[in-house]
PDB file of N, CA and C in Angstrom:
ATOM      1  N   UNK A   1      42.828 -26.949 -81.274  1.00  0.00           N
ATOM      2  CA  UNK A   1      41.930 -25.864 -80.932  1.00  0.00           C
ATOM      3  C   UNK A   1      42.201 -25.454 -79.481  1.00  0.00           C
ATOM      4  N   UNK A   2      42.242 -24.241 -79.459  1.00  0.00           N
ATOM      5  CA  UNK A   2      42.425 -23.813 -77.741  1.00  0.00           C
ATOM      6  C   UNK A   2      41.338 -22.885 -77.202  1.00  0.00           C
ATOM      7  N   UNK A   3      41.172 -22.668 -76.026  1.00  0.00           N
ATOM      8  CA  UNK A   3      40.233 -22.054 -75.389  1.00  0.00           C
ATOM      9  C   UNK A   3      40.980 -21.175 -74.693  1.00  0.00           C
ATOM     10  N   UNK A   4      39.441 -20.088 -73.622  1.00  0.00           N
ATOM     11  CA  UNK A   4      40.340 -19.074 -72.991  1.00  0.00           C
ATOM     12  C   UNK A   4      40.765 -19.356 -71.993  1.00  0.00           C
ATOM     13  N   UNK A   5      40.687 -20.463 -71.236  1.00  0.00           N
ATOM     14  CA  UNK A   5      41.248 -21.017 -70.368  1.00  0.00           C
ATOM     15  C   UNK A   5      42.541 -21.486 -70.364  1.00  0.00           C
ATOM     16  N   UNK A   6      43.213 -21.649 -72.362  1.00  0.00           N
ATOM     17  CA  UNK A   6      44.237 -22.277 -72.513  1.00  0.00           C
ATOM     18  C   UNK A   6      45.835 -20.978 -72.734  1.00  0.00           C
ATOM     19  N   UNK A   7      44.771 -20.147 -72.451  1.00  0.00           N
ATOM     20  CA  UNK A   7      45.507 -18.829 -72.854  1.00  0.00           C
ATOM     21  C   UNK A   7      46.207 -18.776 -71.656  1.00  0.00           C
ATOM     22  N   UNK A   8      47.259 -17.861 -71.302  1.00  0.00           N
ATOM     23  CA  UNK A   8      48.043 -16.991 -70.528  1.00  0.00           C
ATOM     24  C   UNK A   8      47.259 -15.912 -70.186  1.00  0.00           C
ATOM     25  N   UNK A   9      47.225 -15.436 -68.809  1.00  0.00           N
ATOM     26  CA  UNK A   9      47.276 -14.299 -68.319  1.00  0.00           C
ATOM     27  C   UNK A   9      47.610 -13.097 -69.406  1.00  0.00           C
ATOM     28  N   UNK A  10      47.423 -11.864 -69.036  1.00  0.00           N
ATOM     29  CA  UNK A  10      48.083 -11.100 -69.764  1.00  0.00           C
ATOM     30  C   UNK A  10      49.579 -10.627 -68.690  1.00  0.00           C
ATOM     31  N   UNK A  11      50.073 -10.016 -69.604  1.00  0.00           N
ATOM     32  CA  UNK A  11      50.986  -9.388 -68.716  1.00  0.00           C
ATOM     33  C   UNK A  11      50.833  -8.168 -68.250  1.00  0.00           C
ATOM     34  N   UNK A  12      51.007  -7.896 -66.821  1.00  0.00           N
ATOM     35  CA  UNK A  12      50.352  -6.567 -65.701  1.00  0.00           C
ATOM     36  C   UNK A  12      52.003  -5.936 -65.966  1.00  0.00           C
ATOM     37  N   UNK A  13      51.104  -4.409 -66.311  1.00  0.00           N
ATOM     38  CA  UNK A  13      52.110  -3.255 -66.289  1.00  0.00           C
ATOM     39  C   UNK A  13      51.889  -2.508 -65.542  1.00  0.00           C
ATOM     40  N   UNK A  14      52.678  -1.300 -65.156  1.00  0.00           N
ATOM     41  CA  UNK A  14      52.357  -0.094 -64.492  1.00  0.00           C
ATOM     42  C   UNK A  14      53.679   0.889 -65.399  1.00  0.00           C
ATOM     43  N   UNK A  15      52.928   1.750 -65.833  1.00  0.00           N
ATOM     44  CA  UNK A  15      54.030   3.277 -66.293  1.00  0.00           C
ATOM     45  C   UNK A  15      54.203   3.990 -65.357  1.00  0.00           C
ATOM     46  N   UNK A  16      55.473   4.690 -65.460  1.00  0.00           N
ATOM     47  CA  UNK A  16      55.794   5.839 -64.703  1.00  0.00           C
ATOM     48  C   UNK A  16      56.483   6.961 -65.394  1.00  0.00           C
ATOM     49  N   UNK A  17      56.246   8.042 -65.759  1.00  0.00           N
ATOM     50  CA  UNK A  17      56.864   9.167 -66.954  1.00  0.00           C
ATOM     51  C   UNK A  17      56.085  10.001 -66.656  1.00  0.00           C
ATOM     52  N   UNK A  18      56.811  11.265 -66.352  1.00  0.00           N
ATOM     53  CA  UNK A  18      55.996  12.244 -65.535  1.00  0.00           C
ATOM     54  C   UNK A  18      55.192  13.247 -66.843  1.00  0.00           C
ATOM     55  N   UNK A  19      55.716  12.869 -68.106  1.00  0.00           N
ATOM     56  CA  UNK A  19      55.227  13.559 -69.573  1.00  0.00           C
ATOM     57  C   UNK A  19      53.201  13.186 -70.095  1.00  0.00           C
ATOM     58  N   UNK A  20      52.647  13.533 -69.488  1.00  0.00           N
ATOM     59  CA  UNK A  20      51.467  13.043 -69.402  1.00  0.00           C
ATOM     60  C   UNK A  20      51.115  12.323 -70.920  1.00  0.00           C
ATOM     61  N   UNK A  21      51.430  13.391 -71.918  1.00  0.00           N
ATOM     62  CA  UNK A  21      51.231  12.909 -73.054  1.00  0.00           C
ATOM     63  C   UNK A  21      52.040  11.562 -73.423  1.00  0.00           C
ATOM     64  N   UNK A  22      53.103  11.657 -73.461  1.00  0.00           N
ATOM     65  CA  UNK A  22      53.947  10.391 -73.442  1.00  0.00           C
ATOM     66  C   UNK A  22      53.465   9.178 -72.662  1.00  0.00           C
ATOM     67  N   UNK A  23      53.155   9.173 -71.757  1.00  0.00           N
ATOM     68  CA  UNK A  23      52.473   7.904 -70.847  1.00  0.00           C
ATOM     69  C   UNK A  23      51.045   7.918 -71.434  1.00  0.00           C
ATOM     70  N   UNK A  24      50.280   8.925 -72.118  1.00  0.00           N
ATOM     71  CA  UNK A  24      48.536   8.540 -72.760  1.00  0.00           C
ATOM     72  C   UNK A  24      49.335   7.736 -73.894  1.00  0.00           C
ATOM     73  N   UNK A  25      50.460   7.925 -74.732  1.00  0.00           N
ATOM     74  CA  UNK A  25      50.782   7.502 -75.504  1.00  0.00           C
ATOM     75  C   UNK A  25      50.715   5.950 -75.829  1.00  0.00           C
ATOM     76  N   UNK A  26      51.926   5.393 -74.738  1.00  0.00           N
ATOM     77  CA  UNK A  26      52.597   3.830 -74.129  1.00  0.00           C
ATOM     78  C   UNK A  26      51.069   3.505 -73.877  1.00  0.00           C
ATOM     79  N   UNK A  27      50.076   4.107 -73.032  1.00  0.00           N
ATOM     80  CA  UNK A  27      48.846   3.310 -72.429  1.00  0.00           C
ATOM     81  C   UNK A  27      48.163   3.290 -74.287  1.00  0.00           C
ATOM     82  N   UNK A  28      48.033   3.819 -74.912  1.00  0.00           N
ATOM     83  CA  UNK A  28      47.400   3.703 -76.069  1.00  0.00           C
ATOM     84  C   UNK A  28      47.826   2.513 -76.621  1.00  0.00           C
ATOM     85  N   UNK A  29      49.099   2.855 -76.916  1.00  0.00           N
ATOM     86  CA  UNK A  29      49.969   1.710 -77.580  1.00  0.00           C
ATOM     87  C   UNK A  29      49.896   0.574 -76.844  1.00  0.00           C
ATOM     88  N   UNK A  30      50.260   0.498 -75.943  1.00  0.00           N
ATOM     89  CA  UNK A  30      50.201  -1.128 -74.921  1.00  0.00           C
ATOM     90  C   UNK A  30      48.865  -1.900 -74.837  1.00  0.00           C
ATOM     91  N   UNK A  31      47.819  -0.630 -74.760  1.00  0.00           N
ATOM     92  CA  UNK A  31      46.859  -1.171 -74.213  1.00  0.00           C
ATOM     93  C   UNK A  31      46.282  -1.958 -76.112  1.00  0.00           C
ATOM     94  N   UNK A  32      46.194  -2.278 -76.990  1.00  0.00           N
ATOM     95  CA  UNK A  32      46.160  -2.593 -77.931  1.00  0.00           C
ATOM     96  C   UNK A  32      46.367  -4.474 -78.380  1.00  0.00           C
ATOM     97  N   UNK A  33      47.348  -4.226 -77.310  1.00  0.00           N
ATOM     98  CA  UNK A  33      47.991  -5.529 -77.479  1.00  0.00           C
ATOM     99  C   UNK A  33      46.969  -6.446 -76.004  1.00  0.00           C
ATOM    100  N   UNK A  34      46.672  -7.770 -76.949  1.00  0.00           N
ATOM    101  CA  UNK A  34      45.854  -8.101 -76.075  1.00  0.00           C
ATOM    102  C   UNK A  34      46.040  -9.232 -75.115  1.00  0.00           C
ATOM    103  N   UNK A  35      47.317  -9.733 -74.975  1.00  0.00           N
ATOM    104  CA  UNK A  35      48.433 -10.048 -73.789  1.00  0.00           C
ATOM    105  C   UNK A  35      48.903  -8.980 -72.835  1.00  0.00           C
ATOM    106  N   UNK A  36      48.706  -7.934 -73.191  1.00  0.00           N
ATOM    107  CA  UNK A  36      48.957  -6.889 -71.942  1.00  0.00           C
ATOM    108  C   UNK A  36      47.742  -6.490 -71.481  1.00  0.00           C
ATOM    109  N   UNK A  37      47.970  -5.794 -70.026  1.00  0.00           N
ATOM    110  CA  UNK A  37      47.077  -5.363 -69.031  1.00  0.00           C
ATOM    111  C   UNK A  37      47.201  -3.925 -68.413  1.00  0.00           C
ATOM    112  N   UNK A  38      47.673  -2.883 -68.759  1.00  0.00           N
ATOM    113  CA  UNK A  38      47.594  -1.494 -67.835  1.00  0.00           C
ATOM    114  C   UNK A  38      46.920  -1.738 -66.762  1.00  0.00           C
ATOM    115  N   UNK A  39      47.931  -1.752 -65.382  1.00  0.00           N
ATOM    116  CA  UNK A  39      47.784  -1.847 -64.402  1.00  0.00           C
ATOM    117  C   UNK A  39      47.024  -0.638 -63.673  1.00  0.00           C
ATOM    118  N   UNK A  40      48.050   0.405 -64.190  1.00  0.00           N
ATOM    119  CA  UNK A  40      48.255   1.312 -63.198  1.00  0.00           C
ATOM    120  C   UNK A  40      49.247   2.369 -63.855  1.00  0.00           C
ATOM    121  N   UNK A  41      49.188   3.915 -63.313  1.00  0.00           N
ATOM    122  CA  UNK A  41      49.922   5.043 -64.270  1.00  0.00           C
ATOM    123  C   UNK A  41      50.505   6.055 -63.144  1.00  0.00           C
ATOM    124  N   UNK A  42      51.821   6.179 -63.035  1.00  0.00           N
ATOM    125  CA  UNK A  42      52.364   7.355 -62.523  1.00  0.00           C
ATOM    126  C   UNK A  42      53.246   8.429 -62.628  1.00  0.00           C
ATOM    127  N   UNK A  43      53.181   9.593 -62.000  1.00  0.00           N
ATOM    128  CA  UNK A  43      53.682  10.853 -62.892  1.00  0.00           C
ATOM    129  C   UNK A  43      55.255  10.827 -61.935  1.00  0.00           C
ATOM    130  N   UNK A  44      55.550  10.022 -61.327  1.00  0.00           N
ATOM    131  CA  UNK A  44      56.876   9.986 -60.820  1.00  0.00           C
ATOM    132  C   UNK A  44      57.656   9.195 -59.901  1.00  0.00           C
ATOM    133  N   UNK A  45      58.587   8.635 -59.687  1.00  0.00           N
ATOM    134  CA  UNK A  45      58.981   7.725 -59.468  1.00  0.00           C
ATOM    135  C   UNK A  45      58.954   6.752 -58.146  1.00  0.00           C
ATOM    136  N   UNK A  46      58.383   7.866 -57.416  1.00  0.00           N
ATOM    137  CA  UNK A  46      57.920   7.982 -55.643  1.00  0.00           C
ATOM    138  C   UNK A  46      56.556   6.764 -55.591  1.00  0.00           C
ATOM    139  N   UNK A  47      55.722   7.754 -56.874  1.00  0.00           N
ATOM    140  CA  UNK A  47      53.783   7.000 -57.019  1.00  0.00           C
ATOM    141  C   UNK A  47      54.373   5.775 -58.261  1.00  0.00           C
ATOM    142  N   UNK A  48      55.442   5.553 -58.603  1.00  0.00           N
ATOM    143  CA  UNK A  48      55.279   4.264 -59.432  1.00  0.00           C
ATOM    144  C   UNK A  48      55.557   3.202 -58.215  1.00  0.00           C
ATOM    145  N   UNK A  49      56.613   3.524 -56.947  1.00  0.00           N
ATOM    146  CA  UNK A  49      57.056   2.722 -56.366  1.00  0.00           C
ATOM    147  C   UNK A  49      55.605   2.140 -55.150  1.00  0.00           C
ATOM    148  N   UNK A  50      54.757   2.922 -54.851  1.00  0.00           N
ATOM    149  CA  UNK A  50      53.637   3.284 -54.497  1.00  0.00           C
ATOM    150  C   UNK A  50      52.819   2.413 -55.078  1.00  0.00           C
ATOM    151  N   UNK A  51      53.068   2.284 -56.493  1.00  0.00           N
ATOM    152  CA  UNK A  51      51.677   1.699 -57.419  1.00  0.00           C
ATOM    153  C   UNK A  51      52.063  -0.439 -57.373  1.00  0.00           C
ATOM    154  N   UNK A  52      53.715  -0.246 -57.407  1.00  0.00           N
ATOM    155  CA  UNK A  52      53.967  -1.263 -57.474  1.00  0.00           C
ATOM    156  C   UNK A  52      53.707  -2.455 -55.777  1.00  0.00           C
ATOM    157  N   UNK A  53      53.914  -1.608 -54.859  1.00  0.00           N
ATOM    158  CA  UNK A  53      53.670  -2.238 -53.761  1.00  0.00           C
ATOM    159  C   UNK A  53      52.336  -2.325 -53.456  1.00  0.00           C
ATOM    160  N   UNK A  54      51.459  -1.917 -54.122  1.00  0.00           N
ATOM    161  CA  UNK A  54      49.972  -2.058 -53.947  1.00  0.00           C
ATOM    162  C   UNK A  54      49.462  -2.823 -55.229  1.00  0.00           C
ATOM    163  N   UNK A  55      49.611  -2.909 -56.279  1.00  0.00           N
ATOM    164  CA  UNK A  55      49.535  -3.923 -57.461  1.00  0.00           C
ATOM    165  C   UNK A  55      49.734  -4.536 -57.701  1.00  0.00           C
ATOM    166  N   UNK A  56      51.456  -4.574 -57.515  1.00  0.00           N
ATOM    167  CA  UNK A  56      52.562  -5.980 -57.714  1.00  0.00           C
ATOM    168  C   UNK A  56      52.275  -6.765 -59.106  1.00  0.00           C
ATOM    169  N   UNK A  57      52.540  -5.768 -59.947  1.00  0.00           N
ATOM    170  CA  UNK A  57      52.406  -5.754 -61.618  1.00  0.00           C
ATOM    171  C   UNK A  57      54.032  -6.957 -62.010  1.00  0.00           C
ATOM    172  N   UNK A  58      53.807  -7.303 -63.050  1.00  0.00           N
ATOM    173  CA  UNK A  58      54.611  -8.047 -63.743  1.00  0.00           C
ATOM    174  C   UNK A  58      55.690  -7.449 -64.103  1.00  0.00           C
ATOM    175  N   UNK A  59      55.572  -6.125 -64.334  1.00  0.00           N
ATOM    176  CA  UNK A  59      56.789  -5.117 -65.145  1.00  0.00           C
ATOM    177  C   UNK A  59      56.296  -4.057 -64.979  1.00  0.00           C
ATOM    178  N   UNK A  60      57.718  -2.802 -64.192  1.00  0.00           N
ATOM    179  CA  UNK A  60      57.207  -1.567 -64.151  1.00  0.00           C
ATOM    180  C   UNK A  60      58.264  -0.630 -65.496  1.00  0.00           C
ATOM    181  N   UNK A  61      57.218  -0.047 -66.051  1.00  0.00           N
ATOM    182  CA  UNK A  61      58.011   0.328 -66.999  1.00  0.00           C
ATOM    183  C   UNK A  61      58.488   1.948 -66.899  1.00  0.00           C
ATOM    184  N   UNK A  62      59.428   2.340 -66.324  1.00  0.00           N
ATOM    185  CA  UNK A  62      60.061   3.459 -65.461  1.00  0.00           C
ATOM    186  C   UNK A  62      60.363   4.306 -66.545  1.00  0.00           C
ATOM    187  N   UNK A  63      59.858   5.765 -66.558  1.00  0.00           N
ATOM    188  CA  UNK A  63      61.218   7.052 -67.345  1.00  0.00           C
ATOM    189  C   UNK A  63      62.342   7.201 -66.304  1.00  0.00           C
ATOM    190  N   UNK A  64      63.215   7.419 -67.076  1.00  0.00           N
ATOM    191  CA  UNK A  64      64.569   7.399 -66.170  1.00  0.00           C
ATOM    192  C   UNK A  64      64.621   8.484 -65.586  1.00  0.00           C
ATOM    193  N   UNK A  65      64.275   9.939 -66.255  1.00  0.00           N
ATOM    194  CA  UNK A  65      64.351  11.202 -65.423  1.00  0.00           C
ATOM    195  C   UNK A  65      62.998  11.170 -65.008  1.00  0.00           C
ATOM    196  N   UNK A  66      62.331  11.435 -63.631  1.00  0.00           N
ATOM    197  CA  UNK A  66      61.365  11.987 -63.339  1.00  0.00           C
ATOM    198  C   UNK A  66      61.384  12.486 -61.877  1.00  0.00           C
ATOM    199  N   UNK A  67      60.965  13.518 -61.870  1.00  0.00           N
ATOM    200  CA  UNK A  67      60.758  13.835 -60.491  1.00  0.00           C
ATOM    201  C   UNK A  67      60.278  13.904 -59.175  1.00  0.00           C
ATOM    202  N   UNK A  68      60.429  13.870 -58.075  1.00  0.00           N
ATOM    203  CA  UNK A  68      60.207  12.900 -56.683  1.00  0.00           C
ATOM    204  C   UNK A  68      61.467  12.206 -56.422  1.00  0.00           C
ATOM    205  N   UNK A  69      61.361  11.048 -57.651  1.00  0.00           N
ATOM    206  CA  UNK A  69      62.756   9.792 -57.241  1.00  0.00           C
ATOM    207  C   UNK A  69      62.310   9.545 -59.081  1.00  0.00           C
ATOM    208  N   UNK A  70      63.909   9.468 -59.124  1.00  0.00           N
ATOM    209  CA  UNK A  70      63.733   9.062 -60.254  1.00  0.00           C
ATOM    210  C   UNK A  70      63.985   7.664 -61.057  1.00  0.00           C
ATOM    211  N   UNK A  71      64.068   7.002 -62.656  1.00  0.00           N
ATOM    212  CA  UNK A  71      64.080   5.820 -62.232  1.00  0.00           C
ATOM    213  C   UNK A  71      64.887   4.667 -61.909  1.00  0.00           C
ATOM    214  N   UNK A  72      66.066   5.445 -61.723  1.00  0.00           N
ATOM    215  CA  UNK A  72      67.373   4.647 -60.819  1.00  0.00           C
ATOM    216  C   UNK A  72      66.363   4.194 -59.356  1.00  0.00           C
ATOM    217  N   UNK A  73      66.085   5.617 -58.794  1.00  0.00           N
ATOM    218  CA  UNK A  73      66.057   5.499 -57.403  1.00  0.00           C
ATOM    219  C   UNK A  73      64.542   4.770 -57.039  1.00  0.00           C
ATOM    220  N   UNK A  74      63.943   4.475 -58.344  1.00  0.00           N
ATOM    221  CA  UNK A  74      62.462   3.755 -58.041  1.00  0.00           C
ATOM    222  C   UNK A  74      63.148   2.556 -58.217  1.00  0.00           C
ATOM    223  N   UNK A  75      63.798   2.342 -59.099  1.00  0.00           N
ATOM    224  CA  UNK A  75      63.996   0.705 -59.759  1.00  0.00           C
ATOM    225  C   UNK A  75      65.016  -0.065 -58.613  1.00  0.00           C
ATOM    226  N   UNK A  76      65.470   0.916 -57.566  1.00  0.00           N
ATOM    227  CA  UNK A  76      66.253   0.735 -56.198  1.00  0.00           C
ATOM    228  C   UNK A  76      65.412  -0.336 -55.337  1.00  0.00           C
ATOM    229  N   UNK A  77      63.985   0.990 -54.990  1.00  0.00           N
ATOM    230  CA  UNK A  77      63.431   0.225 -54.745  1.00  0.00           C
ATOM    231  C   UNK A  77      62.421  -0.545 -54.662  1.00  0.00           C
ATOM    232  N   UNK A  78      61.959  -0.827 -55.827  1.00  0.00           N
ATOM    233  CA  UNK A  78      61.072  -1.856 -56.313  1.00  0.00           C
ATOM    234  C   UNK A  78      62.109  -3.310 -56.314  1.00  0.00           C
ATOM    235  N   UNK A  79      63.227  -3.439 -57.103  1.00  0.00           N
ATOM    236  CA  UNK A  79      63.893  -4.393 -56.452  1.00  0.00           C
ATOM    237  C   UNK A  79      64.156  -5.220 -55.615  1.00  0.00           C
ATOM    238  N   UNK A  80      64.391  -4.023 -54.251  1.00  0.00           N
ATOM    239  CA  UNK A  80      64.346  -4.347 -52.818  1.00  0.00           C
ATOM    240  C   UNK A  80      62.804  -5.087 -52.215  1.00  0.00           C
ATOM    241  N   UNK A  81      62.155  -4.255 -52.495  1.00  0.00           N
ATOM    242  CA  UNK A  81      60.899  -5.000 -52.336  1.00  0.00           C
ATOM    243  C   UNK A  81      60.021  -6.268 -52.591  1.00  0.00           C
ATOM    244  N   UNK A  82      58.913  -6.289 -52.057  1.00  0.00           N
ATOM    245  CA  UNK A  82      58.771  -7.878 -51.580  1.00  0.00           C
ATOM    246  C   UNK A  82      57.981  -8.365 -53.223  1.00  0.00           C
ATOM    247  N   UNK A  83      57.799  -7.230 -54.063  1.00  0.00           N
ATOM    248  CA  UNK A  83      57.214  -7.935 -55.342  1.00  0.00           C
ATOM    249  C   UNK A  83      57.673  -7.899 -56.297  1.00  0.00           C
ATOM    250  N   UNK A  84      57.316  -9.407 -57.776  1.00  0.00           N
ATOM    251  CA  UNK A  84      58.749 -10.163 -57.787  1.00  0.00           C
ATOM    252  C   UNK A  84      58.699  -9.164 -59.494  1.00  0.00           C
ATOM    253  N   UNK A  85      58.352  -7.685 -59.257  1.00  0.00           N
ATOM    254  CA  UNK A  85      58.178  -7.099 -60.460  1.00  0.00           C
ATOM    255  C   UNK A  85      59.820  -6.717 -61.050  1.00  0.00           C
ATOM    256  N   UNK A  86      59.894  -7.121 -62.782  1.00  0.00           N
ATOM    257  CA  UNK A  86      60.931  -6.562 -63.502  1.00  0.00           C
ATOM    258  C   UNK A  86      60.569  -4.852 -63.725  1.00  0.00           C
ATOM    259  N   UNK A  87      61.683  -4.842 -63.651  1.00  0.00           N
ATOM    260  CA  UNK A  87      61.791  -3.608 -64.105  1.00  0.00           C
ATOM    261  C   UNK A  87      62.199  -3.281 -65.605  1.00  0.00           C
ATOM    262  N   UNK A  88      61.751  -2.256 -66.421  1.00  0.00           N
ATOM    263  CA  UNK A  88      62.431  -1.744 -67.616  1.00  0.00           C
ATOM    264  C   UNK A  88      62.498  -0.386 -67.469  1.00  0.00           C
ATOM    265  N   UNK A  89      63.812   0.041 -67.739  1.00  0.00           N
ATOM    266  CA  UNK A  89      63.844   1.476 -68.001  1.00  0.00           C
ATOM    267  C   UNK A  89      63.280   2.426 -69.179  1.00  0.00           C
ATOM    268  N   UNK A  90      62.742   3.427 -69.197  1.00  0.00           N
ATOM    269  CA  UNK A  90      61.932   4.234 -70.332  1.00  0.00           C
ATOM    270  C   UNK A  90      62.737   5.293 -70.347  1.00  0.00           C
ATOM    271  N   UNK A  91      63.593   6.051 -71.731  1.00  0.00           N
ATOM    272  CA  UNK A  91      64.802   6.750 -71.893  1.00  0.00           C
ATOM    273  C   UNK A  91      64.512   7.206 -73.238  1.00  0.00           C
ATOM    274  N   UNK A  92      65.222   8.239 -73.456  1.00  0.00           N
ATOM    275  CA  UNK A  92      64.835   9.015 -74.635  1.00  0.00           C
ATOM    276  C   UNK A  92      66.464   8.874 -75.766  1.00  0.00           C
ATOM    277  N   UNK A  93      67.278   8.691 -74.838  1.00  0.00           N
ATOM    278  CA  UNK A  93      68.963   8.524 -75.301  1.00  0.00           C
ATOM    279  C   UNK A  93      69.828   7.351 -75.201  1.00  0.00           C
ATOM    280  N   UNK A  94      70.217   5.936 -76.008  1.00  0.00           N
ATOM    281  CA  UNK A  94      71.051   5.017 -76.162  1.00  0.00           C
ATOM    282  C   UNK A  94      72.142   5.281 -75.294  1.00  0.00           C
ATOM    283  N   UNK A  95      72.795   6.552 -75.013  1.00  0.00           N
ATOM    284  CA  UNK A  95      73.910   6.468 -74.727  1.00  0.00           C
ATOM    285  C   UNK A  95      73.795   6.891 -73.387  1.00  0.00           C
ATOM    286  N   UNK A  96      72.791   7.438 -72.736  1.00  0.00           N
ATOM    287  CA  UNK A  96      72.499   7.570 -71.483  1.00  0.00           C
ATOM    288  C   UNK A  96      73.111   7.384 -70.286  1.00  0.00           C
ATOM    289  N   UNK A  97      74.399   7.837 -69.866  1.00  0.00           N
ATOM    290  CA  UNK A  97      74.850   6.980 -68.343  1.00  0.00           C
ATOM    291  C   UNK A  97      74.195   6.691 -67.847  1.00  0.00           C
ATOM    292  N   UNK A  98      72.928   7.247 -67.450  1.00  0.00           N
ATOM    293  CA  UNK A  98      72.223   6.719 -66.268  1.00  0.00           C
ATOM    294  C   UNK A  98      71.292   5.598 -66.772  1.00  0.00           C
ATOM    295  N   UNK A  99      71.598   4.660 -67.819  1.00  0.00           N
ATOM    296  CA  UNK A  99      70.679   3.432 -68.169  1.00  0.00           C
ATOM    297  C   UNK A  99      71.598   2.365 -67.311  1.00  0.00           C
ATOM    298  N   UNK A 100      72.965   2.505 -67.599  1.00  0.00           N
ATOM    299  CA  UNK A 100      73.727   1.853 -66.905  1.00  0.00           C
ATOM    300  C   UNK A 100      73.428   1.884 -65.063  1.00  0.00           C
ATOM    301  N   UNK A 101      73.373   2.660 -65.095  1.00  0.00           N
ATOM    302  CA  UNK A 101      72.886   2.808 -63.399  1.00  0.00           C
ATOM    303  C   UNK A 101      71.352   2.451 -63.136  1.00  0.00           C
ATOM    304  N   UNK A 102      70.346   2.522 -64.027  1.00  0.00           N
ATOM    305  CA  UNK A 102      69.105   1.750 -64.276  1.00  0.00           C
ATOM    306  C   UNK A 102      69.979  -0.092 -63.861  1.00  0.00           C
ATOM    307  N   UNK A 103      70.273  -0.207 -64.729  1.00  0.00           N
ATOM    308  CA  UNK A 103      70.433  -1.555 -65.363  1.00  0.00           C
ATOM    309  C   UNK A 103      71.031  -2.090 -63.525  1.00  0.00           C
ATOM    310  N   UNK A 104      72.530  -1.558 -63.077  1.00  0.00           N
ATOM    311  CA  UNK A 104      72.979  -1.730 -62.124  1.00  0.00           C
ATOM    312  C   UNK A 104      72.588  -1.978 -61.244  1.00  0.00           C
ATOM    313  N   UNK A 105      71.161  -0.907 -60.839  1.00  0.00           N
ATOM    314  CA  UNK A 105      70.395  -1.148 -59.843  1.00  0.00           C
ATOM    315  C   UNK A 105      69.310  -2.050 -59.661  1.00  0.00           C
ATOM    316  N   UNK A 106      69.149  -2.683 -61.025  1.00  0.00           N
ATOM    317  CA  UNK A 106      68.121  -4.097 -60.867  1.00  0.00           C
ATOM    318  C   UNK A 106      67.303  -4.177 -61.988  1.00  0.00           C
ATOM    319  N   UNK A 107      67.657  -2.992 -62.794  1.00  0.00           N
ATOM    320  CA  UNK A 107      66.211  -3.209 -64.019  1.00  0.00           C
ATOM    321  C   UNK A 107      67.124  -4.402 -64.859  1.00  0.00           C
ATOM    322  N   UNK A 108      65.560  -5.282 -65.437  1.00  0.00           N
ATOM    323  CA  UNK A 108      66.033  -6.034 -66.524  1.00  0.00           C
ATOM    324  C   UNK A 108      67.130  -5.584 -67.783  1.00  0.00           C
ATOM    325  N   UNK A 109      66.051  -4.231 -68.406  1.00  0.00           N
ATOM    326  CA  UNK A 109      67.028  -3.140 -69.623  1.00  0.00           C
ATOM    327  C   UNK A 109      66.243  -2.355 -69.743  1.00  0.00           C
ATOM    328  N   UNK A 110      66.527  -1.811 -70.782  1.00  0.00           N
ATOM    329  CA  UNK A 110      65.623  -0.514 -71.420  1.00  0.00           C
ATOM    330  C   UNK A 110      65.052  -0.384 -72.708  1.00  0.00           C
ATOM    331  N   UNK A 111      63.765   0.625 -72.516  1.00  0.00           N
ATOM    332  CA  UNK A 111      63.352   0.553 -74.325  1.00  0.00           C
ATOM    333  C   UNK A 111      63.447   1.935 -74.059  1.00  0.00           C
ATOM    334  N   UNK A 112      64.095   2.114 -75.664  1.00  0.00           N
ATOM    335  CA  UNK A 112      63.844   3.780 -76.499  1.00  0.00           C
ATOM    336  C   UNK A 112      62.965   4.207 -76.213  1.00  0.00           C
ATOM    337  N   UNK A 113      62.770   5.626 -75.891  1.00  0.00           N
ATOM    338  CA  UNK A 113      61.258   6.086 -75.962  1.00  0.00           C
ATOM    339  C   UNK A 113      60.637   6.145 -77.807  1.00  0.00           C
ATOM    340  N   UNK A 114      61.450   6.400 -78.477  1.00  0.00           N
ATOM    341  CA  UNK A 114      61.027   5.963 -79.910  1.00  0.00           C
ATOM    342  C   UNK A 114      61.279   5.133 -80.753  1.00  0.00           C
ATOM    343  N   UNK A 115      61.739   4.153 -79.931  1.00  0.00           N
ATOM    344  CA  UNK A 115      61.400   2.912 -80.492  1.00  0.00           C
ATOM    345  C   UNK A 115      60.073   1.906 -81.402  1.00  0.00           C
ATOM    346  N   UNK A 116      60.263   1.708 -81.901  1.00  0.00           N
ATOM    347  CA  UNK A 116      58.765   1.182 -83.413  1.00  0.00           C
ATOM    348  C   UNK A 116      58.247   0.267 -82.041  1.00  0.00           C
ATOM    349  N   UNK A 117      56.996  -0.065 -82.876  1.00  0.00           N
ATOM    350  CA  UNK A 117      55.738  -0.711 -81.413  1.00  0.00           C
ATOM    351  C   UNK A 117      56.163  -1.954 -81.837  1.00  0.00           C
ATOM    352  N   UNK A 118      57.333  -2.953 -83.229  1.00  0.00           N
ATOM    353  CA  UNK A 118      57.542  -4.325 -82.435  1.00  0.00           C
ATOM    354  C   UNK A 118      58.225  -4.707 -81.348  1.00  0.00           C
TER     355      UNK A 118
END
């Protein structure tokens, strides 16, 4: 028998996807699961890097195009920075060059943006 004490934390997120609907989406979907935590939500890659140095979430989960900085140039530097957050890239295309340059610059990997919720 276990208790809630015997449980885990959840895991702290923060989104960044400047598609409003698309990010109500992920927060719908994520927030469901009851090991995760919605940290925190931003419309571009400048206020995710912003959200992460003031939260210092477990995983920032980045769109790759967004505007300000996008999420090469967030996942730059969230990296660099002093919190010990993974990164995942958020992408609409497998074949994407710029996942590779995600990936390069420090993110763990990437999920599909339509990818099934397992």
């Amino acid at each position: 028998m276990t208790s809630d004490t015997d449980t885990a934390p959840p895991l702290r997120i923060i989104l960044a996807d400047d598609h409003t609907v698309m990010r109500a989406g992920l927060v719908a979907l994520l927030s469901s699961e009851p090991t995760v935590e919605i940290v925190g939500e931003a419309g571009d890659g400048r206020e995710a890097v912003r959200l992460v140095e003031r939260l210092r979430p477990d995983v920032a989960l980045l769109d790759l195009r967004m505007p300000v900085l996008d999420g090469v140039g967030a996942t730059l530097e969230i990296v660099a920075g002093e919190a010990p957050t993974r990164v995942l890239i958020l992408t609409t295309y497998d074949t994407d060059a710029d996942i590779e340059r995600g990936v390069e610059a420090g993110a763990t990997g990437y999920l599909l943006k339509d990818a099934t919720r397992e």
